[in-house]
N, C-alpha and C. Protein backbone atom coordinates (compact mmCIF):
# COMPACT_ATOMS: atom_id res chain seq x y z
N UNK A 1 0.84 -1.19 0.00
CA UNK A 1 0.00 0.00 0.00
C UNK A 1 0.88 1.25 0.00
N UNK A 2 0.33 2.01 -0.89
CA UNK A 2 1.58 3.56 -0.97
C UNK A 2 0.70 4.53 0.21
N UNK A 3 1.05 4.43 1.22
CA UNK A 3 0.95 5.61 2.21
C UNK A 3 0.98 6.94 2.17
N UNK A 4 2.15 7.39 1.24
CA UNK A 4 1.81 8.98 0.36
C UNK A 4 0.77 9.22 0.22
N UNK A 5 0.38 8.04 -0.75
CA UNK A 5 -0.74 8.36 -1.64
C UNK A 5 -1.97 8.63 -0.87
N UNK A 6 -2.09 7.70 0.08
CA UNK A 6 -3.37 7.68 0.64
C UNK A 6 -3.59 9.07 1.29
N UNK A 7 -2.12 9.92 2.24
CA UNK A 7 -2.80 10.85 2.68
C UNK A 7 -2.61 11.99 2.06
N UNK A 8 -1.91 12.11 0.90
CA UNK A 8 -1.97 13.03 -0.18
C UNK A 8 -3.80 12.92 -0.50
N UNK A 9 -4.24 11.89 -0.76
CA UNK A 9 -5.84 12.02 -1.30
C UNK A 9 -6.58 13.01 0.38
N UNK A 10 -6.37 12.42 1.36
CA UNK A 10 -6.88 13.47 2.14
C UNK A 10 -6.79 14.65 2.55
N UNK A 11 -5.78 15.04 1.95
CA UNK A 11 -4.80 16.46 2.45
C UNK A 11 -5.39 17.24 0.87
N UNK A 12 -5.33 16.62 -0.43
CA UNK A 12 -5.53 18.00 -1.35
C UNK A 12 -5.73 18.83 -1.17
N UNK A 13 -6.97 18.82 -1.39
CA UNK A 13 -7.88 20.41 -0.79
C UNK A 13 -6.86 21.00 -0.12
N UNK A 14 -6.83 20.58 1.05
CA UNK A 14 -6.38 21.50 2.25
C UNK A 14 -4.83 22.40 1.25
N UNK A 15 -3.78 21.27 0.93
CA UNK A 15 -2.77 22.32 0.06
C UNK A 15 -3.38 22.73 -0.77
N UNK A 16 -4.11 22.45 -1.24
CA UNK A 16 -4.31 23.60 -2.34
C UNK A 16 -5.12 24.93 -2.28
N UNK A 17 -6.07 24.92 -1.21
CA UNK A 17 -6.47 25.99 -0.45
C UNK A 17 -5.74 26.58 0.00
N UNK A 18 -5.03 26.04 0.74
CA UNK A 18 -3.11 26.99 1.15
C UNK A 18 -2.84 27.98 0.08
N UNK A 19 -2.57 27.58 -0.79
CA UNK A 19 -1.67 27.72 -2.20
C UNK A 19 -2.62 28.81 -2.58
N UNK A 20 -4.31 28.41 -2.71
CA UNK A 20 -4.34 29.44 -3.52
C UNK A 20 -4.61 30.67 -2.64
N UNK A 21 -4.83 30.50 -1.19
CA UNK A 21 -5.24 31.58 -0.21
C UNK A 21 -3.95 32.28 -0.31
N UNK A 22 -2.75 32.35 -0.44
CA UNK A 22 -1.65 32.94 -0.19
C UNK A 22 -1.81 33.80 -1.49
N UNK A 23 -2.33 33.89 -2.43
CA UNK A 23 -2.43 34.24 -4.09
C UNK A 23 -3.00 33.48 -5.11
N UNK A 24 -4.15 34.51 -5.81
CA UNK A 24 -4.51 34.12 -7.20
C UNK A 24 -3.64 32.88 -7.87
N UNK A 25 -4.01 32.01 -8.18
CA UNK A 25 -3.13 31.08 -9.00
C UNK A 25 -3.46 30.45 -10.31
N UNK A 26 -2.73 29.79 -11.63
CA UNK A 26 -3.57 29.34 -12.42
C UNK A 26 -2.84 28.09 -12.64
N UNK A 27 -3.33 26.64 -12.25
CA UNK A 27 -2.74 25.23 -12.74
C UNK A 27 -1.85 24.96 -12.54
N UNK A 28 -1.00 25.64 -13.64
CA UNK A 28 0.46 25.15 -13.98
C UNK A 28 1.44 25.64 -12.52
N UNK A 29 0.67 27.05 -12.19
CA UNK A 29 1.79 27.73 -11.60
C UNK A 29 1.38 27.10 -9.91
N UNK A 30 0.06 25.67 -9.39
CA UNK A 30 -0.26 25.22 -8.39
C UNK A 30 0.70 24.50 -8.31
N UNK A 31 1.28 23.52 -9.71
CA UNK A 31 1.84 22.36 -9.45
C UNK A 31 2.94 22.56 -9.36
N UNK A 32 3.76 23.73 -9.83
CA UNK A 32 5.03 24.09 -9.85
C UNK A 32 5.67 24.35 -8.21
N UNK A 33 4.25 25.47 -7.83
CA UNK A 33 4.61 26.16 -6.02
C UNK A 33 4.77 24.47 -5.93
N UNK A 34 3.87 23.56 -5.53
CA UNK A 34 3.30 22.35 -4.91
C UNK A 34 4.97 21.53 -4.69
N UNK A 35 5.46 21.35 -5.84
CA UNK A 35 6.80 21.04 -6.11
C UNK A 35 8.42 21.78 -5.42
N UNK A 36 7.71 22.57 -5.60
CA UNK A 36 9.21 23.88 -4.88
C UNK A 36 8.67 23.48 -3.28
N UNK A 37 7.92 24.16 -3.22
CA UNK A 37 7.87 23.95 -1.43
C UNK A 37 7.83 23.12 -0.81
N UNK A 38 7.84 22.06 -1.24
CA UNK A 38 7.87 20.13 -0.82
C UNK A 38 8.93 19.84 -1.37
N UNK A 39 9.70 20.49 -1.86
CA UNK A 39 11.69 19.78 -2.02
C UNK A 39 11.00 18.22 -3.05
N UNK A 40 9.92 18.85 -4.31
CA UNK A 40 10.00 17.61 -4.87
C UNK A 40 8.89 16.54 -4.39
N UNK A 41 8.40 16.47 -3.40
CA UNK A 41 7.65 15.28 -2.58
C UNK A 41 6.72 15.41 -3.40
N UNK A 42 5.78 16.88 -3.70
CA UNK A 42 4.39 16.66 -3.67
C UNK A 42 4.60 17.05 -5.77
N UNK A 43 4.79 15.80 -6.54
CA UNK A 43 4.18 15.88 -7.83
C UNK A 43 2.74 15.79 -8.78
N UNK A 44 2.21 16.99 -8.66
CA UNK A 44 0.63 16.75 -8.99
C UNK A 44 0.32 16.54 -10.32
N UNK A 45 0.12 15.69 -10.54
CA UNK A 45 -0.53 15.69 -12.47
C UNK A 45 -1.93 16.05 -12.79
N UNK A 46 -2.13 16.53 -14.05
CA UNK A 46 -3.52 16.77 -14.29
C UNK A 46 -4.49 16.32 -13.81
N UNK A 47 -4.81 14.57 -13.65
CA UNK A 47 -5.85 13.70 -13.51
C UNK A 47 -5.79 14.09 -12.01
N UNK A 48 -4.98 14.40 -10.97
CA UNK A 48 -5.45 14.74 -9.41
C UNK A 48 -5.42 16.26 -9.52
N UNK A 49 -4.87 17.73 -10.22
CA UNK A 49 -5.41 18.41 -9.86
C UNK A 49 -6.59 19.38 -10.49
N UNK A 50 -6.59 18.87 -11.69
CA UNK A 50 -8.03 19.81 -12.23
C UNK A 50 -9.57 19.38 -11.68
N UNK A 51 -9.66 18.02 -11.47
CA UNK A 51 -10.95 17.25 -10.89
C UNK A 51 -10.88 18.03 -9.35
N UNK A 52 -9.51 18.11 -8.42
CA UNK A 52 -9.82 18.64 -7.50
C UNK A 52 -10.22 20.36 -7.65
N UNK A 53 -9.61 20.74 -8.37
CA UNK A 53 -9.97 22.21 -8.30
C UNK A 53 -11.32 22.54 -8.39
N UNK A 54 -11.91 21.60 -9.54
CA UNK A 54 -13.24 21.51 -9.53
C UNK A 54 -14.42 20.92 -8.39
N UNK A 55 -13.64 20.56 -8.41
CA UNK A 55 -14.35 20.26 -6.49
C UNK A 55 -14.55 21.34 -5.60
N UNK A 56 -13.40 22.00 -5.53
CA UNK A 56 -13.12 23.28 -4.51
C UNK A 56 -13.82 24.20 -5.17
N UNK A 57 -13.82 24.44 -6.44
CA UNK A 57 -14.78 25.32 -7.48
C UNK A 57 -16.53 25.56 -6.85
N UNK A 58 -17.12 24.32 -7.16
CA UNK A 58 -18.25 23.51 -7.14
C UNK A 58 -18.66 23.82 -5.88
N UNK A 59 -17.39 23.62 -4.77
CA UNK A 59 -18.35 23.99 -3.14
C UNK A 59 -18.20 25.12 -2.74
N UNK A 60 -18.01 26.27 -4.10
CA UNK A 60 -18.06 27.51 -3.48
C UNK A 60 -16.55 27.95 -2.37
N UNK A 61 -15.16 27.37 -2.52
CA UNK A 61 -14.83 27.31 -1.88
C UNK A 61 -13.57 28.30 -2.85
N UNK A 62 -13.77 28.05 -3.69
CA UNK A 62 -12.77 28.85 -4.51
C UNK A 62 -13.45 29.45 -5.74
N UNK A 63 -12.94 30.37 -6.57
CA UNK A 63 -13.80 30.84 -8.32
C UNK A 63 -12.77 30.62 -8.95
N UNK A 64 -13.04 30.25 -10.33
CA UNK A 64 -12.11 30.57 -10.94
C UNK A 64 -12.15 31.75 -12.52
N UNK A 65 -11.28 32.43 -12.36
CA UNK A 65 -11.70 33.35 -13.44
C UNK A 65 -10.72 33.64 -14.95
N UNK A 66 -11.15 33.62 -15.80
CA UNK A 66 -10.38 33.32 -17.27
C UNK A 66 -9.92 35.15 -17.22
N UNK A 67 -8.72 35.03 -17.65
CA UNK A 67 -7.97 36.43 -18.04
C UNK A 67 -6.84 36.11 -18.98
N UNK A 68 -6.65 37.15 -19.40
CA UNK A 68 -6.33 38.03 -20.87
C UNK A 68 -4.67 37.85 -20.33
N UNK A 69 -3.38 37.16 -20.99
CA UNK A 69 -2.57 37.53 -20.93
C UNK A 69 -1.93 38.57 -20.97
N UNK A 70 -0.75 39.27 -20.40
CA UNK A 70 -0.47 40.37 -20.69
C UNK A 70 0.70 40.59 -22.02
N UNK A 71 0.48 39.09 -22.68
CA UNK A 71 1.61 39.13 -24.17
C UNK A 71 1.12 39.70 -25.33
N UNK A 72 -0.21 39.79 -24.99
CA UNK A 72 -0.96 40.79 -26.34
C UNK A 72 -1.79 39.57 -27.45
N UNK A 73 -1.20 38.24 -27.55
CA UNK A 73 -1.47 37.04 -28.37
C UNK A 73 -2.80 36.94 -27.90
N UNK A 74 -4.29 37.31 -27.25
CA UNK A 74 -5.21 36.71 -26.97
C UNK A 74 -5.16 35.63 -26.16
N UNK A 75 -4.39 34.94 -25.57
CA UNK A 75 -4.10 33.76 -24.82
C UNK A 75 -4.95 34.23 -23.20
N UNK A 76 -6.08 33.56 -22.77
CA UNK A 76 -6.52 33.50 -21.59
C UNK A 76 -5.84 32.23 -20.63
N UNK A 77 -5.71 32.56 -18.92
CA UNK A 77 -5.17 31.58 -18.49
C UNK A 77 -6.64 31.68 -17.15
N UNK A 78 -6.39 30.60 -16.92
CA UNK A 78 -7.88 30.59 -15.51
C UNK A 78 -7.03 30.64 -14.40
N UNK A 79 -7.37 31.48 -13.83
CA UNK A 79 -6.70 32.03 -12.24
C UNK A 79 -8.22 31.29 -11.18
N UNK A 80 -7.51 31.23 -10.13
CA UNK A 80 -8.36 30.57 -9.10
C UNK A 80 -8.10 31.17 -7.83
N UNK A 81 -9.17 31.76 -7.39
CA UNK A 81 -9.07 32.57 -6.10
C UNK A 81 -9.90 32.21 -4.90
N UNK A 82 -9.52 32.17 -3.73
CA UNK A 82 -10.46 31.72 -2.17
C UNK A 82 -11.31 32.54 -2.45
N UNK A 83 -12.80 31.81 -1.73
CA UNK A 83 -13.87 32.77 -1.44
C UNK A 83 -13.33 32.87 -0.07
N UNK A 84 -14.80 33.85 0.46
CA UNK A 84 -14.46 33.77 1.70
C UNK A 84 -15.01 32.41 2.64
N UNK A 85 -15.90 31.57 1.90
CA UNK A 85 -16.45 30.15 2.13
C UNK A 85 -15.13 29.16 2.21
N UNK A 86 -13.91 29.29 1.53
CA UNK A 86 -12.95 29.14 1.15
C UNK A 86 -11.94 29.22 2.12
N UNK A 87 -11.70 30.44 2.60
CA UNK A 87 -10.72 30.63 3.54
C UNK A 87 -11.80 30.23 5.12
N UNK A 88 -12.63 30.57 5.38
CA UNK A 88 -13.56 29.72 6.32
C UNK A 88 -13.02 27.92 6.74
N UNK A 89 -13.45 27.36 5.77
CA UNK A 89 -12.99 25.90 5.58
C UNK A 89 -11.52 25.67 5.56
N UNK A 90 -10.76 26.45 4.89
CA UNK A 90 -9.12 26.29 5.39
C UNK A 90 -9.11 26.94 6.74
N UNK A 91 -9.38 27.37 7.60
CA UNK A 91 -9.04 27.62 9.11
C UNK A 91 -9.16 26.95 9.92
N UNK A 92 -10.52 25.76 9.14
CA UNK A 92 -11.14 24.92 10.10
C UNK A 92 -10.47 23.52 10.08
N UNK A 93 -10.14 23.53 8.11
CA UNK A 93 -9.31 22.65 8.28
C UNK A 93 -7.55 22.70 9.06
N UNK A 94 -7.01 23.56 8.89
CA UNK A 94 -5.32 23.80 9.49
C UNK A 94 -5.47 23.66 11.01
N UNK A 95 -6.82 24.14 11.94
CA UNK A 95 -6.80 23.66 13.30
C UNK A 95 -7.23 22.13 13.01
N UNK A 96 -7.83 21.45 12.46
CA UNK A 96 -8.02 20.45 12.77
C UNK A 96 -6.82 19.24 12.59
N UNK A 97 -5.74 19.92 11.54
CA UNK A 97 -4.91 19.20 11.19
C UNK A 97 -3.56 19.33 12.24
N UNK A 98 -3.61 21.05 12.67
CA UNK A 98 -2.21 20.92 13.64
C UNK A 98 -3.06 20.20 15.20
N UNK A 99 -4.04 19.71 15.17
CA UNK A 99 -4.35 19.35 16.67
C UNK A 99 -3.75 17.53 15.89
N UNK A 100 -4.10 17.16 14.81
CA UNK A 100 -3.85 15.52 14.60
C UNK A 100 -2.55 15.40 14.51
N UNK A 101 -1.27 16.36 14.11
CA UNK A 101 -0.53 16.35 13.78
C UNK A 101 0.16 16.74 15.15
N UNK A 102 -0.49 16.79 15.91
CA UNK A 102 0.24 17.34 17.77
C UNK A 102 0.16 15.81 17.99
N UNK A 103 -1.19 15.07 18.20
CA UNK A 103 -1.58 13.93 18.12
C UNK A 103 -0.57 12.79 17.79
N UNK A 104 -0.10 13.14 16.73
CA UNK A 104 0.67 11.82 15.91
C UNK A 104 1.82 12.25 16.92
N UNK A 105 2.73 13.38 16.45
CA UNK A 105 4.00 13.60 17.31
C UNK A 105 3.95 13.34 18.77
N UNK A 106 2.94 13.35 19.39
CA UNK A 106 2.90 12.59 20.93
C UNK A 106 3.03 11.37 20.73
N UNK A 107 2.77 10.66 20.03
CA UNK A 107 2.90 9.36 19.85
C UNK A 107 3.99 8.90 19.27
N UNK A 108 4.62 9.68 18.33
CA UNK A 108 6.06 8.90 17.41
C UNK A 108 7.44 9.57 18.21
N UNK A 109 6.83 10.95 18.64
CA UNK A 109 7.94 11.37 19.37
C UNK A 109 7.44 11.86 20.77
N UNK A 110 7.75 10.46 21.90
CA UNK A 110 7.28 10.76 23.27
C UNK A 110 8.40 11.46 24.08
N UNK A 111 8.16 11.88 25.04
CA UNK A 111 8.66 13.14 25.76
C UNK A 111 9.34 11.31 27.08
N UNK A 112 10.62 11.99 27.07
CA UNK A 112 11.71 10.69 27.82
C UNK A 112 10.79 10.69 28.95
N UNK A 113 10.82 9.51 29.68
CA UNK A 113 9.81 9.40 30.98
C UNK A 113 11.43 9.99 32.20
C-alpha cells in the first residue's frame, strides 16, 4: 500500500487551499509552487489536480476566473481565487490538522519518561 498516496488524497484540498489563499493562482503555476515547497515530494498531475480544483470550485470554496494575458497574443489563463467560504474551511481545516498532527508527534515522538 503507498501511504503517500493515501494521505496526499486526504490532504488535497487543504494544500491547495493553502496555495491558492496565499495568491490568485492558475494550474500550472499550483503544481510548480506544490513542487518547490515540498523539495520535490508533492508531484501533482492533471488527472489529481483539475478534478480537484473543480471540487473546490463547485463547493463555493474557490472561483475561478479566465484572463487576458499580458503578451498581447489573446491567450486567456484561468486564475483561481479563495472565497471567503474558502478561507472559512481552510481555518477549520489547518486547526483540525495541527491538533492531529500534535496527536501523531505525541505518539512517534514521546517526551523521555
Amino acid at each position: 500500500m503507498n501511504y503517500g498516496r493515501e494521505l496526499l488524497k486526504g490532504n488535497t484540498d487543504s494544500l491547495l487551499l493553502c496555495l491558492i489563499n496565499s495568491r490568485p493562482t492558475y494550474g500550472y503555476q499550483i503544481v510548480k509552487e506544490l513542487e518547490k515547497r515540498s523539495d520535490g515530494y508533492f508531484q501533482f498531475k492533471e488527472g489529481t489536480l483539475y478534478p480537484a480544483l473543480h471540487r473546490l470550485e463547485k463547493d463555493n470554496l474557490i472561483k475561478g476566473k479566465w484572463q487576458m494575458l499580458s503578451n498581447g497574443n489573446g491567450q486567456q489563463r484561468r486564475y483561481y481565487y479563495i472565497t471567503k467560504r474558502g478561507q472559512q474551511a481552510l481555518a477549520k481545516r489547518l486547526a483540525i490538522w495541527q491538533d492531529f498532527s500534535a496527536a501523531v508527534r505525541a505518539i512517534i515522538q514521546p517526551e523521555p519518561i
